[in-house]
PDB file of N, CA and C in Angstrom:
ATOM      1  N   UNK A   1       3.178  -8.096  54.673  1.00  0.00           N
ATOM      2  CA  UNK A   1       4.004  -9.165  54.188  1.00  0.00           C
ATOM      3  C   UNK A   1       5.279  -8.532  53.620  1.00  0.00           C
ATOM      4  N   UNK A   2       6.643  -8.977  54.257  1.00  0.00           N
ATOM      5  CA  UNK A   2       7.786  -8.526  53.734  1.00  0.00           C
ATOM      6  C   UNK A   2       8.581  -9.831  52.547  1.00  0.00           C
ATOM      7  N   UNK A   3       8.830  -9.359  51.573  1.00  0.00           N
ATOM      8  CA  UNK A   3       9.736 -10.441  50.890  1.00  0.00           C
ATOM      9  C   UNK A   3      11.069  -9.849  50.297  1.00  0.00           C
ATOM     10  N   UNK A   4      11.772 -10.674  50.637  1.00  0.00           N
ATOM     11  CA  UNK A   4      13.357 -10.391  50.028  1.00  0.00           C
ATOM     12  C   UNK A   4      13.720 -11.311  49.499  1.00  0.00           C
ATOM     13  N   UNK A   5      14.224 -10.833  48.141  1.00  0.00           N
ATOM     14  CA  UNK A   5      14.956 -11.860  47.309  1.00  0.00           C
ATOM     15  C   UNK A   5      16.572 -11.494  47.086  1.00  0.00           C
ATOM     16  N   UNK A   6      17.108 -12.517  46.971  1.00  0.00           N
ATOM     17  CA  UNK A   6      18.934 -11.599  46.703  1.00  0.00           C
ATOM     18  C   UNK A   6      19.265 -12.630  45.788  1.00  0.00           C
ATOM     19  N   UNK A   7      19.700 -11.939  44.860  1.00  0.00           N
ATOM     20  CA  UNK A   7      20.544 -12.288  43.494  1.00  0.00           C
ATOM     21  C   UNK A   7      21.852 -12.334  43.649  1.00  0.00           C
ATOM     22  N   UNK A   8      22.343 -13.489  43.480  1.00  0.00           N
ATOM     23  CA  UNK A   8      23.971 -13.285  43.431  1.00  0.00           C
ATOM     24  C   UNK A   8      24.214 -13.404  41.791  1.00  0.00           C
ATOM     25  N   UNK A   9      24.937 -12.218  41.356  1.00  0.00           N
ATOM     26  CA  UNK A   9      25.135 -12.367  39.903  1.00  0.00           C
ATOM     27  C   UNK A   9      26.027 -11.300  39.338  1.00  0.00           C
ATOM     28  N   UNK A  10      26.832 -11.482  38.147  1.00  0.00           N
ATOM     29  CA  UNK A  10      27.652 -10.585  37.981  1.00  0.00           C
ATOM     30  C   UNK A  10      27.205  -9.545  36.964  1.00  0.00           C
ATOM     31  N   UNK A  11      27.309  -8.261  36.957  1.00  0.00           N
ATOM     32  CA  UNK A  11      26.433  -7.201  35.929  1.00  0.00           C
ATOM     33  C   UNK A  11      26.759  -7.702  35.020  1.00  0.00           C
ATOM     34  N   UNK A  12      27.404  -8.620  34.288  1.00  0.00           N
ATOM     35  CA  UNK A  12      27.252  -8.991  32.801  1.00  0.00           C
ATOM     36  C   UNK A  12      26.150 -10.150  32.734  1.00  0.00           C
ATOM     37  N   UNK A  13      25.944 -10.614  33.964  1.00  0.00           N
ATOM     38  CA  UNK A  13      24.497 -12.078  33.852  1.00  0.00           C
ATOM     39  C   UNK A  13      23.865 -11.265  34.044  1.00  0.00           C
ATOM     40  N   UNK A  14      23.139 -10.427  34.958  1.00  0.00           N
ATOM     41  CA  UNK A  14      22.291  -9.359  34.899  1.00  0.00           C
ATOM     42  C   UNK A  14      22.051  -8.810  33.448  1.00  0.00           C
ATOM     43  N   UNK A  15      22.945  -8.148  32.709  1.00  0.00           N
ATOM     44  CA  UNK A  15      22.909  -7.546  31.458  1.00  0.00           C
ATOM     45  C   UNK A  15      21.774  -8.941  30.832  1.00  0.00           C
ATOM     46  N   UNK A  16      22.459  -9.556  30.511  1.00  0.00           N
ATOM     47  CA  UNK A  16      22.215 -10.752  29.915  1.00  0.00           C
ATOM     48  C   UNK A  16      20.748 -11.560  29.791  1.00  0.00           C
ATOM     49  N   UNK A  17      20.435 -11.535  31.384  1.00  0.00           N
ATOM     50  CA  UNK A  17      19.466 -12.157  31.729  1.00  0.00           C
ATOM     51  C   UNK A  17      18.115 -11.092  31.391  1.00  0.00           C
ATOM     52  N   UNK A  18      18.264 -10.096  31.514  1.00  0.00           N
ATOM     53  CA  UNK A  18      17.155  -8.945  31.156  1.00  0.00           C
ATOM     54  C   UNK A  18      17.377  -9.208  29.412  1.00  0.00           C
ATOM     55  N   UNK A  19      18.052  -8.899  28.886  1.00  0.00           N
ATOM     56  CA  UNK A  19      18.145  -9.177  27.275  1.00  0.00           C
ATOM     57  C   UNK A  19      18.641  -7.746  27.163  1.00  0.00           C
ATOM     58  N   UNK A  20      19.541  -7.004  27.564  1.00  0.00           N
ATOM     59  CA  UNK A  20      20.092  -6.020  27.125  1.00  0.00           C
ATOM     60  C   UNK A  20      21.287  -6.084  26.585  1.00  0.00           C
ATOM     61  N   UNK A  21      21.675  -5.535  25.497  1.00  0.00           N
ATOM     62  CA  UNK A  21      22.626  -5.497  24.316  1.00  0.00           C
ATOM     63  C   UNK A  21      24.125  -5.371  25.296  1.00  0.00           C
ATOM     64  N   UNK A  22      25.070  -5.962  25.128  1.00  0.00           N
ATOM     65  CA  UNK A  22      26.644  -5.828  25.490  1.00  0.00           C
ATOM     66  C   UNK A  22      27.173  -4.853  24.959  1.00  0.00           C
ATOM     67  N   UNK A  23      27.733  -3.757  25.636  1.00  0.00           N
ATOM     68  CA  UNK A  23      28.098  -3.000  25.066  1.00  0.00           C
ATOM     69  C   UNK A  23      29.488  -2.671  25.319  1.00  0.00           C
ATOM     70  N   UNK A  24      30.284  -3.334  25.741  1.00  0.00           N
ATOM     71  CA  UNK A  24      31.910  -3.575  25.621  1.00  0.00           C
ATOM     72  C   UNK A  24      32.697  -3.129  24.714  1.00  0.00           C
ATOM     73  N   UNK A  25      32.067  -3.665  23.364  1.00  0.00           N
ATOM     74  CA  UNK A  25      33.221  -2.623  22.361  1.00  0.00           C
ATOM     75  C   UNK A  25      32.805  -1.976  22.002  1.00  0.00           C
ATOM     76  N   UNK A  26      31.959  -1.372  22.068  1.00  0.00           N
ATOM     77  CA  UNK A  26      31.143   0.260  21.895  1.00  0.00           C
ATOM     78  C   UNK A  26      32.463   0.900  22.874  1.00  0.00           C
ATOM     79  N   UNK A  27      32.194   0.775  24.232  1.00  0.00           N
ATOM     80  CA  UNK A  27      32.875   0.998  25.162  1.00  0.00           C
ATOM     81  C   UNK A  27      34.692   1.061  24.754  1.00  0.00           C
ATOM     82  N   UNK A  28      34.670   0.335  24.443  1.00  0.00           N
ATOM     83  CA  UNK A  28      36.652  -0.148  24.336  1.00  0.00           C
ATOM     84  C   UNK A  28      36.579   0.835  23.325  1.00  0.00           C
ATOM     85  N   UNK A  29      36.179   0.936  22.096  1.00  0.00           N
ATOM     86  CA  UNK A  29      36.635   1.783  20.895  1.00  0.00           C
ATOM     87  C   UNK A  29      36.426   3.113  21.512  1.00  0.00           C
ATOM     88  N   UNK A  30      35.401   3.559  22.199  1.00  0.00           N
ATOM     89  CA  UNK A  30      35.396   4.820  22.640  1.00  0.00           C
ATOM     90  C   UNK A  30      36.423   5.500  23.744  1.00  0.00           C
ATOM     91  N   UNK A  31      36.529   4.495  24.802  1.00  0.00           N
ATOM     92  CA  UNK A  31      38.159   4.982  25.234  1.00  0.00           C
ATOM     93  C   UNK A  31      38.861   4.849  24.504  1.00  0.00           C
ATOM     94  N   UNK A  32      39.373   3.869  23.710  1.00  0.00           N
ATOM     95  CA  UNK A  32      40.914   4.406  22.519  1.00  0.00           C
ATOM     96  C   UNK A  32      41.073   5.673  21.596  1.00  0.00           C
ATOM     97  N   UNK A  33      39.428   5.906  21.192  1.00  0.00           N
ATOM     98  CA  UNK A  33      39.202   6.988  20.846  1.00  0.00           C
ATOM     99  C   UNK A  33      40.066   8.142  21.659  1.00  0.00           C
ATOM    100  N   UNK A  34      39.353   8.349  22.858  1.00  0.00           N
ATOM    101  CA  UNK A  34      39.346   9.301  23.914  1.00  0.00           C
ATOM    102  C   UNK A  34      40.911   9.282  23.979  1.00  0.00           C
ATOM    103  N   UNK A  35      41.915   7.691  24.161  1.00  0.00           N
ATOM    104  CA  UNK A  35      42.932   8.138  24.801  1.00  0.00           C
ATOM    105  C   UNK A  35      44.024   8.232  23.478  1.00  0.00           C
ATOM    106  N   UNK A  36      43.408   7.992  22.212  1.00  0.00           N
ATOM    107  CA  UNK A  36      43.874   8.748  21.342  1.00  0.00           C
ATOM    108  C   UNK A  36      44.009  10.033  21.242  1.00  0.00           C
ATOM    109  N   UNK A  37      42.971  10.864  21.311  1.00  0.00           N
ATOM    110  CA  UNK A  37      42.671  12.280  22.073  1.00  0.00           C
ATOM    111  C   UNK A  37      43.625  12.753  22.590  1.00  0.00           C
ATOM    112  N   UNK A  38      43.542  12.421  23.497  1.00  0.00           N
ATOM    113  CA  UNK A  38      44.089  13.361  24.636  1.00  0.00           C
ATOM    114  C   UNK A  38      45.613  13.242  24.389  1.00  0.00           C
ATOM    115  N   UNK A  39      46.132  11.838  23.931  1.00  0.00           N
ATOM    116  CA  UNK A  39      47.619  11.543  23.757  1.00  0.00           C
ATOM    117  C   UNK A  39      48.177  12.917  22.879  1.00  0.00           C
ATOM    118  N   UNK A  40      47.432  12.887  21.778  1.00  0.00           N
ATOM    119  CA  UNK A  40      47.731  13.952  20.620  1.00  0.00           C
ATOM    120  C   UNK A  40      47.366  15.020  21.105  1.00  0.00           C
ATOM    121  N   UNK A  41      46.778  15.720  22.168  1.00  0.00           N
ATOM    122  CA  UNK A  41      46.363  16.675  22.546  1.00  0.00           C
ATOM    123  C   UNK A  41      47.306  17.480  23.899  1.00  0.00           C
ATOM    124  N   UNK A  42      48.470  16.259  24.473  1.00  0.00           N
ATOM    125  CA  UNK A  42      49.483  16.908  25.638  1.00  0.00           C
ATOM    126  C   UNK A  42      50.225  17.657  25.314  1.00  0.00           C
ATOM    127  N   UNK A  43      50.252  17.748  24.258  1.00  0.00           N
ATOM    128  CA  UNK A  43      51.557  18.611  24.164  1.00  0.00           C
ATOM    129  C   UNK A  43      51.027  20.368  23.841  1.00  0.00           C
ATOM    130  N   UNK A  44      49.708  20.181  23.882  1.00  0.00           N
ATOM    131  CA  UNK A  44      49.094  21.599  23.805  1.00  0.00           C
ATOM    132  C   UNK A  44      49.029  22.255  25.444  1.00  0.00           C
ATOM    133  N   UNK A  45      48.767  21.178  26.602  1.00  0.00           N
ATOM    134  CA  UNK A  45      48.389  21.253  28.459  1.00  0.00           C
ATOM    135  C   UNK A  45      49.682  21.456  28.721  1.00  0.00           C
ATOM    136  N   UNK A  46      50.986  21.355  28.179  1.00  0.00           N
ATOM    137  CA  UNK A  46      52.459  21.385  28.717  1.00  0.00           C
ATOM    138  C   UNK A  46      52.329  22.831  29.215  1.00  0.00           C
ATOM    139  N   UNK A  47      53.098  23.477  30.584  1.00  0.00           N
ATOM    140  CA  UNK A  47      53.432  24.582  30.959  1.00  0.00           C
ATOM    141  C   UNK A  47      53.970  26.110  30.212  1.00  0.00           C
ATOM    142  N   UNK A  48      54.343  24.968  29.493  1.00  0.00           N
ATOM    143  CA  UNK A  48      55.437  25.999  28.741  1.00  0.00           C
ATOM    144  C   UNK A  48      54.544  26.759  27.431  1.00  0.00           C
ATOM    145  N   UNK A  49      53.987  25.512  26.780  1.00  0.00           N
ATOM    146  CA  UNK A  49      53.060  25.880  25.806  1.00  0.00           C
ATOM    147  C   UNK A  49      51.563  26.583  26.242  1.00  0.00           C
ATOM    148  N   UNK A  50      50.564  26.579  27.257  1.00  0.00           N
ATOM    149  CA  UNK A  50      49.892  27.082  27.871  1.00  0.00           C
ATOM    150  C   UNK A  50      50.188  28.628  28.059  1.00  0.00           C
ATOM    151  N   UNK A  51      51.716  29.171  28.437  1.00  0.00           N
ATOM    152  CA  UNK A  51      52.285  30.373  28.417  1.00  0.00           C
ATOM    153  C   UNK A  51      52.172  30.999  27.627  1.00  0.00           C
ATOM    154  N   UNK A  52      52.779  30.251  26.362  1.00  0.00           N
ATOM    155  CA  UNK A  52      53.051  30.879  25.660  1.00  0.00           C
ATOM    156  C   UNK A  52      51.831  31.139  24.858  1.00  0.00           C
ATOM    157  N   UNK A  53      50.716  30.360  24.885  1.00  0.00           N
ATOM    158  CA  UNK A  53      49.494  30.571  24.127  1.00  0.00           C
ATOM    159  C   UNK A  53      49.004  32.000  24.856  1.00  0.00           C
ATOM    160  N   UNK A  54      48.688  31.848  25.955  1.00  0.00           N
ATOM    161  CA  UNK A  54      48.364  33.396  26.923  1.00  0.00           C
ATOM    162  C   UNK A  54      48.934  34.849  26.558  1.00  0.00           C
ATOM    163  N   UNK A  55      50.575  34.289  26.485  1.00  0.00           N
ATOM    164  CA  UNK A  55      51.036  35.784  26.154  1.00  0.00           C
ATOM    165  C   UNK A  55      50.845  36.050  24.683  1.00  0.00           C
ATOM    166  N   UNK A  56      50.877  35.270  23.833  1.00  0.00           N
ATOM    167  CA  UNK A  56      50.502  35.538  22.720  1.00  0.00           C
ATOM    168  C   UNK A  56      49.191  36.204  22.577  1.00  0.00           C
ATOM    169  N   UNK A  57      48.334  36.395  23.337  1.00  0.00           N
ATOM    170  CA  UNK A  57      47.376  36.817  23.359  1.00  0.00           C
ATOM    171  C   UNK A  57      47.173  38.381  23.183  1.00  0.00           C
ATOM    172  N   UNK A  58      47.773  38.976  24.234  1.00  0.00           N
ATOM    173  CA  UNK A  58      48.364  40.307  24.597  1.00  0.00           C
ATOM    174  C   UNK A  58      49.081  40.516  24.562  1.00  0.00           C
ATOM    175  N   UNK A  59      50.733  41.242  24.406  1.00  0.00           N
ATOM    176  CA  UNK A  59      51.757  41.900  24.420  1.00  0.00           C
ATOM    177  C   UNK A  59      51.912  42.398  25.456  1.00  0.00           C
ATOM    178  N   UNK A  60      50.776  42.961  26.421  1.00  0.00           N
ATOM    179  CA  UNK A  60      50.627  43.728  27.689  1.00  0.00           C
ATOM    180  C   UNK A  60      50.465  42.437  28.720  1.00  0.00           C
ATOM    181  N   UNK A  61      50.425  41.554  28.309  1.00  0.00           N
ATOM    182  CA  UNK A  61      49.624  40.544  29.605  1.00  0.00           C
ATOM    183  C   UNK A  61      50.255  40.327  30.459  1.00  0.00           C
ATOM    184  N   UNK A  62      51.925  40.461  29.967  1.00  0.00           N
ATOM    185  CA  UNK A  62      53.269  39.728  31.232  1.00  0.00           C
ATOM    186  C   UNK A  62      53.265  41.075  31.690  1.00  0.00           C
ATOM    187  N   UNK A  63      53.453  42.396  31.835  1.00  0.00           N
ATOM    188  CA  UNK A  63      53.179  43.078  32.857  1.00  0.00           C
ATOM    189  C   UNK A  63      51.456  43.251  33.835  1.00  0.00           C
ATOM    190  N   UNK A  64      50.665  42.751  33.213  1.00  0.00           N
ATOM    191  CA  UNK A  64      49.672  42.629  34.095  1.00  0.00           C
ATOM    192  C   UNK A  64      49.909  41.257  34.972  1.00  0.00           C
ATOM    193  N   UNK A  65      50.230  40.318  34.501  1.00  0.00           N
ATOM    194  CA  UNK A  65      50.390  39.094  35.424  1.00  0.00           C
ATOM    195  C   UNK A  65      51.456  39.798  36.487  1.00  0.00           C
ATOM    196  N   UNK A  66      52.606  40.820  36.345  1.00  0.00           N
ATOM    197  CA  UNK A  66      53.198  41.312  37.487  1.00  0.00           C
ATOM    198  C   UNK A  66      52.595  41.830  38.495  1.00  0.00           C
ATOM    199  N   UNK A  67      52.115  42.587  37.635  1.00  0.00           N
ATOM    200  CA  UNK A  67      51.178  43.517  38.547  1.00  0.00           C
ATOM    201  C   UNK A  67      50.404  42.947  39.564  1.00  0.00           C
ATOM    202  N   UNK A  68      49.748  42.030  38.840  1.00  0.00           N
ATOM    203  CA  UNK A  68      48.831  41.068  39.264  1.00  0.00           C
ATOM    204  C   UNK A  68      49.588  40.303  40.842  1.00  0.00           C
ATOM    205  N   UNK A  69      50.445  39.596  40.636  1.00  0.00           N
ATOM    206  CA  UNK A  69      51.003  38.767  41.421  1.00  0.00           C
ATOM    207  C   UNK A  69      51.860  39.859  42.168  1.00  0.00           C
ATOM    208  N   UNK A  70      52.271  41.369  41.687  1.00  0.00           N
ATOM    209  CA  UNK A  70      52.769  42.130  42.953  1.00  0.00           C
ATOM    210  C   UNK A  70      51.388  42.670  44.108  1.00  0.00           C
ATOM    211  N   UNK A  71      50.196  43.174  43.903  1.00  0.00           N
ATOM    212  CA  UNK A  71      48.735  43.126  44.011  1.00  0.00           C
ATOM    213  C   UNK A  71      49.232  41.779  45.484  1.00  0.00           C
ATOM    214  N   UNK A  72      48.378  40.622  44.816  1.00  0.00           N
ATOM    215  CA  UNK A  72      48.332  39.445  45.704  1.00  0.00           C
ATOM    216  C   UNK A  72      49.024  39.606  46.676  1.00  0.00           C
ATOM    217  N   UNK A  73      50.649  39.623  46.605  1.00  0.00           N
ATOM    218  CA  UNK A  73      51.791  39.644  46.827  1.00  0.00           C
ATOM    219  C   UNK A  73      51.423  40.426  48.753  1.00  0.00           C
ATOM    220  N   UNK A  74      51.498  41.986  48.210  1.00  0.00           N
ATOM    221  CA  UNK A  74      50.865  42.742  48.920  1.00  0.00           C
ATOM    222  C   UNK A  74      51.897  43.441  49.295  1.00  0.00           C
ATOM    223  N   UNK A  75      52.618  43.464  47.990  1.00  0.00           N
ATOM    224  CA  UNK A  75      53.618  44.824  47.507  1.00  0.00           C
ATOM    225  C   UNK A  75      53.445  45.402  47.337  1.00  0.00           C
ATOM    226  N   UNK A  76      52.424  45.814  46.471  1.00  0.00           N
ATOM    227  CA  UNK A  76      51.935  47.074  46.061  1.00  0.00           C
ATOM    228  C   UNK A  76      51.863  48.131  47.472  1.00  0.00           C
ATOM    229  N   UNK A  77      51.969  49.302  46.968  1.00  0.00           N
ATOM    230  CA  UNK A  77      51.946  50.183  47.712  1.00  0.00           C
ATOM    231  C   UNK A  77      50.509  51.343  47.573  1.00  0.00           C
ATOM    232  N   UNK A  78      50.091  51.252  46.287  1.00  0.00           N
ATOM    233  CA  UNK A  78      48.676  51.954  45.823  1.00  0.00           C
ATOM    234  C   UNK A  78      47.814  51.697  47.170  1.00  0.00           C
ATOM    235  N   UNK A  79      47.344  50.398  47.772  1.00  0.00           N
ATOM    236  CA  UNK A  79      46.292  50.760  48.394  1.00  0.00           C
ATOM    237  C   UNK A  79      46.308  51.614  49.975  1.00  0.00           C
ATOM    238  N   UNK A  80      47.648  51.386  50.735  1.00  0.00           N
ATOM    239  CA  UNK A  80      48.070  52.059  51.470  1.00  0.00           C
ATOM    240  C   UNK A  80      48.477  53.629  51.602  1.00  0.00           C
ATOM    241  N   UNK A  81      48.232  53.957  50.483  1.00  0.00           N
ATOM    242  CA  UNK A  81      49.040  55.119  50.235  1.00  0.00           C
ATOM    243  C   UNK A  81      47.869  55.918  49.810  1.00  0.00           C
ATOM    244  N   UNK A  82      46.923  55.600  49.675  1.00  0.00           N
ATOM    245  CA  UNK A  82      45.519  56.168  49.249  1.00  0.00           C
ATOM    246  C   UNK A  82      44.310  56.248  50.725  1.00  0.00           C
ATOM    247  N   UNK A  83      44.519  55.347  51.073  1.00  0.00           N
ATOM    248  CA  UNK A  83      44.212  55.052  52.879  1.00  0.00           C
ATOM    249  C   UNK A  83      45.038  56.334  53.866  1.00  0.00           C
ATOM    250  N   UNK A  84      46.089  56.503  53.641  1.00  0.00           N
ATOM    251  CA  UNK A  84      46.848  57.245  54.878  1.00  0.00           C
ATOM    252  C   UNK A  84      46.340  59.300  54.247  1.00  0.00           C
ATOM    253  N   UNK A  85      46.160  59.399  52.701  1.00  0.00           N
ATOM    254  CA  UNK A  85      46.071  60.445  52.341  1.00  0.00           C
ATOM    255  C   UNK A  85      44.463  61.297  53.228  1.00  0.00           C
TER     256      UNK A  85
END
């Protein structure tokens, strides 16, 4: 025996009809929360500031990021030059 039933209903009659609690402004206060957050928090993700947090880190770091990106690059000359010896 097969039976199918279909509900047409919107997840808040669903919510409803089971007896489960609405939770909407739980919800709403917690995104304003969140996009309170993050609002006060862009100006830390900016490019410029991200940099400057990094190099502050090390004194040495902006010549390793050269290095680094001459490496990638495939400027460097170290690994060729160790190969031909």
């Amino acid at each position: 025996m097969k039976v199918n039933i279909e509900i047409d209903c919107t997840p808040l009659e669903a919510r409803q009809f089971f007896g489960l609690p609405d939770l909407s402004p739980m919800q709403t206060a917690v995104m304003d929360k969140l996009q309170q957050q993050m609002m006060s928090n862009i100006e830390k993700m900016a490019p410029e500031a991200l940099m400057q947090n990094w190099l502050s880190f090390d004194p040495r770091l902006t010549e390793r990021f050269q290095d680094m990106f001459v490496a990638m690059a495939g400027l460097g000359s170290s690994r060729t030059s160790d190969k031909k010896k």
